[in-house]
N, C-alpha and C. Protein backbone atom coordinates (compact mmCIF):
# COMPACT_ATOMS: atom_id res chain seq x y z
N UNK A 1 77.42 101.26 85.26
CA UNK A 1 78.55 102.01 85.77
C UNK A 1 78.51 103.40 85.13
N UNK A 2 78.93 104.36 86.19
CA UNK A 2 78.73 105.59 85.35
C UNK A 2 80.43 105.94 84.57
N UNK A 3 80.07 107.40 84.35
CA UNK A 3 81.33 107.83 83.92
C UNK A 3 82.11 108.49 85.57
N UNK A 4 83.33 108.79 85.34
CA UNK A 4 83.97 110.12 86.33
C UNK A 4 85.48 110.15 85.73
N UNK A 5 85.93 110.89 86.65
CA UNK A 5 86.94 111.68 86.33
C UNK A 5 87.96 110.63 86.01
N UNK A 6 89.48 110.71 86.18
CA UNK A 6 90.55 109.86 86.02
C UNK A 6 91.71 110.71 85.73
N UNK A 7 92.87 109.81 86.07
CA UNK A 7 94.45 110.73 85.84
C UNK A 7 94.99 109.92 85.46
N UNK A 8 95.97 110.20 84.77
CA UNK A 8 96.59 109.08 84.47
C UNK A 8 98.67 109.57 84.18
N UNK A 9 99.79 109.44 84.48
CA UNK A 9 100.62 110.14 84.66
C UNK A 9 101.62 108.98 83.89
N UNK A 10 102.46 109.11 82.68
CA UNK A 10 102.99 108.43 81.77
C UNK A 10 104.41 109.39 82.48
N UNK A 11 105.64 108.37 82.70
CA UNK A 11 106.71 108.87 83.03
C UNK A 11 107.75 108.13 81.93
N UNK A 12 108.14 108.79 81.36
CA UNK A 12 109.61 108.24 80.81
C UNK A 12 110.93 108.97 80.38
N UNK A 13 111.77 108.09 79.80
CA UNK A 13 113.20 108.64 80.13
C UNK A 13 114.12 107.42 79.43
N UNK A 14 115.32 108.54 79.34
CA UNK A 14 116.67 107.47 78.96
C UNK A 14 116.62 106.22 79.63
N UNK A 15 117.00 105.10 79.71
CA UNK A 15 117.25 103.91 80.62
C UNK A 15 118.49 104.08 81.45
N UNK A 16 118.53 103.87 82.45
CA UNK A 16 119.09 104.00 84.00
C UNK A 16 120.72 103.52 82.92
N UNK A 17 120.54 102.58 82.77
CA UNK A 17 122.25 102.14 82.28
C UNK A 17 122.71 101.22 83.56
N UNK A 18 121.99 100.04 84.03
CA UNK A 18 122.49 99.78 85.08
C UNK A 18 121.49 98.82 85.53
N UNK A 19 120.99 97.67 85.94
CA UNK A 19 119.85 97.10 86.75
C UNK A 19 119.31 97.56 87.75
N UNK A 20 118.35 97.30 88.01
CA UNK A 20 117.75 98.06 89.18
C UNK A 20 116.94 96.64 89.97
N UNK A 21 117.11 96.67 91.18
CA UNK A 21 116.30 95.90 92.13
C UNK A 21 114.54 96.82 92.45
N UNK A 22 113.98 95.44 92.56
CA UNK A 22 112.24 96.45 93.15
C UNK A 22 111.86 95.17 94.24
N UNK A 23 111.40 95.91 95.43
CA UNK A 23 110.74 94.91 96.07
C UNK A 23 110.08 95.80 97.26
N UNK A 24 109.01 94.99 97.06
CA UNK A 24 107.36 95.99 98.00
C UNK A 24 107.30 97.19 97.20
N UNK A 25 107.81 98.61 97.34
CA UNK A 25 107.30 99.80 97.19
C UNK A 25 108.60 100.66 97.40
N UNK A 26 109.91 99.53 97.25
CA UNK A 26 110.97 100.14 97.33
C UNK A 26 111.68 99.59 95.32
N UNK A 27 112.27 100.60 95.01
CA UNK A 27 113.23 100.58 94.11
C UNK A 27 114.17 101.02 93.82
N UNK A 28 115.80 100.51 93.91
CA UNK A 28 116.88 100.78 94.23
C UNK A 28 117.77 100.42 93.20
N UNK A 29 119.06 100.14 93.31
CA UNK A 29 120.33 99.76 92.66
C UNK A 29 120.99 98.27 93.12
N UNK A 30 120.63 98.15 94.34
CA UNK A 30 121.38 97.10 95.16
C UNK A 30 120.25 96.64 96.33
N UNK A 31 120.75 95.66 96.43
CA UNK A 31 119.12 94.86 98.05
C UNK A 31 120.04 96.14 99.60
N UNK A 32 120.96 95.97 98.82
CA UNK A 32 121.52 97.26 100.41
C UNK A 32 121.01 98.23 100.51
N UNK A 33 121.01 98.84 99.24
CA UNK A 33 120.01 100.34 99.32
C UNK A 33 118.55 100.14 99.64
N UNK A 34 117.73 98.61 99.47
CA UNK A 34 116.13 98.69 99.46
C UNK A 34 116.45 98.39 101.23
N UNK A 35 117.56 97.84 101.77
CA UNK A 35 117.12 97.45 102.86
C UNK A 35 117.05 98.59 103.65
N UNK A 36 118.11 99.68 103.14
CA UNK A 36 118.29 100.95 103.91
C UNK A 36 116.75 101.41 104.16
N UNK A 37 116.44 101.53 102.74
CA UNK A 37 115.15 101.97 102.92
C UNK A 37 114.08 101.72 103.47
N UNK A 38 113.96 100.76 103.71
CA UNK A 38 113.34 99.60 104.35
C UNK A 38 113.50 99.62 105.76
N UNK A 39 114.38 99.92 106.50
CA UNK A 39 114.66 100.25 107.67
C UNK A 39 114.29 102.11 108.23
N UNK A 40 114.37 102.77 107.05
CA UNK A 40 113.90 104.10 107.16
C UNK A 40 112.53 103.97 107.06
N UNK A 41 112.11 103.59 106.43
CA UNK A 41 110.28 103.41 106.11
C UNK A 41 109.68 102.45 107.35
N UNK A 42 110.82 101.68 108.30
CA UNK A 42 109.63 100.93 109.34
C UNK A 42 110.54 102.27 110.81
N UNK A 43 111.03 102.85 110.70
CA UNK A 43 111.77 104.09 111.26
C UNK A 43 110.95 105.57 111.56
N UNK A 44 110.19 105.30 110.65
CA UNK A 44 109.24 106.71 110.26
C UNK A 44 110.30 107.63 109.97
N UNK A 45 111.23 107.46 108.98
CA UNK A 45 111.97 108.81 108.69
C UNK A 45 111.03 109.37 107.87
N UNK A 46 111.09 110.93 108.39
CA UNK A 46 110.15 111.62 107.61
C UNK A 46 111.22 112.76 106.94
N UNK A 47 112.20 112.64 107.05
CA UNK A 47 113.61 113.01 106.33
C UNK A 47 113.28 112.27 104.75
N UNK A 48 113.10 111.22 104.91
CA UNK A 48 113.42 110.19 103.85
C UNK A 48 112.30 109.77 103.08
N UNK A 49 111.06 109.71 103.67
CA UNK A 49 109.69 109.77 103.18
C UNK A 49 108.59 110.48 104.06
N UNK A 50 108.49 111.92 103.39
CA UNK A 50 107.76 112.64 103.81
C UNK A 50 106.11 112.56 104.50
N UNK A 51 105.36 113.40 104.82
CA UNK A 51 104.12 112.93 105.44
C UNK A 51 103.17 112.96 104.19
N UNK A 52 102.14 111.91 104.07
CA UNK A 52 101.02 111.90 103.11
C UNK A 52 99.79 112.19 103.85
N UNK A 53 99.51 112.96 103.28
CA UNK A 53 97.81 112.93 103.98
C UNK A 53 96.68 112.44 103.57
N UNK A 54 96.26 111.44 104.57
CA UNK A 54 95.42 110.57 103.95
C UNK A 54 94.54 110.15 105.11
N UNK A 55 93.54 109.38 105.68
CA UNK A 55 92.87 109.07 106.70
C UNK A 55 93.03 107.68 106.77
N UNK A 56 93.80 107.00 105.86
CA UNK A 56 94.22 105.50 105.80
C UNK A 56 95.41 105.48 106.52
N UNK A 57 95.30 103.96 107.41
CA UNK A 57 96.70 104.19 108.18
C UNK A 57 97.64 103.60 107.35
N UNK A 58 98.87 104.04 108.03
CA UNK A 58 100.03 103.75 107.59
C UNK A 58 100.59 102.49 107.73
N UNK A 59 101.23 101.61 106.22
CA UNK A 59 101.55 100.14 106.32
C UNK A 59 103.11 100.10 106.63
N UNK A 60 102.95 98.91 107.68
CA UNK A 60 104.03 98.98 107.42
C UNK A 60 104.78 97.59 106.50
N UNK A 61 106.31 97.55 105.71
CA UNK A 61 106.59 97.03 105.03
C UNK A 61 106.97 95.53 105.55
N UNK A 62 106.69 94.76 104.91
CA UNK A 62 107.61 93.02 105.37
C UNK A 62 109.15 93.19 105.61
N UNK A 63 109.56 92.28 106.31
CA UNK A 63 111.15 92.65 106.65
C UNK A 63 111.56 91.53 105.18
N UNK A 64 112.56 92.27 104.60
CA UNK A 64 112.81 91.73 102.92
C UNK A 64 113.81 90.40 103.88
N UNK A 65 113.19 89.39 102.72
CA UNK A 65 114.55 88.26 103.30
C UNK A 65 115.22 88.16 103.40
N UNK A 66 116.39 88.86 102.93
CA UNK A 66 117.63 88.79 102.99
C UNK A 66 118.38 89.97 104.26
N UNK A 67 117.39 90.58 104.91
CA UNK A 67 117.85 91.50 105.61
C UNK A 67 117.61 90.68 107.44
N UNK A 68 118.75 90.30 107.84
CA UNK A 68 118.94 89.58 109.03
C UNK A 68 118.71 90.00 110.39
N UNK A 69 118.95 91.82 110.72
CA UNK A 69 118.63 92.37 112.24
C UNK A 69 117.54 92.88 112.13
């Protein structure tokens, strides 16, 4: 194996003060807010998540279980 490049991006901070929900590629406060999102992301809001450029297509997310329509 050779060598190459690499990045690597360390984020931190105070703690939220509060729990946080994560599920798929969403992370929120409440399953209401991931579902919002969740409904924006199979929506194509591009308000809400901008365009990436990439030549890979775009996934789309599982409908979270608890979200019924």
């Amino acid at each position: 194996m050779t060598g190459g490049e690499g990045r690597a991006l360390v984020v931190g901070g105070e703690p939220l003060g509060e729990p946080i929900q994560m599920w798929w590629n969403f992370v929120a406060r409440t399953k209401d807010e991931i579902a919002e999102a969740w409904r924006a992301w199979q929506s194509h809001d591009t308000d809400r998540f901008g365009p990436v450029p990439s030549d890979l297509p775009r996934i789309d997310a599982p409908r979270p279980m608890w979200v019924r329509d």
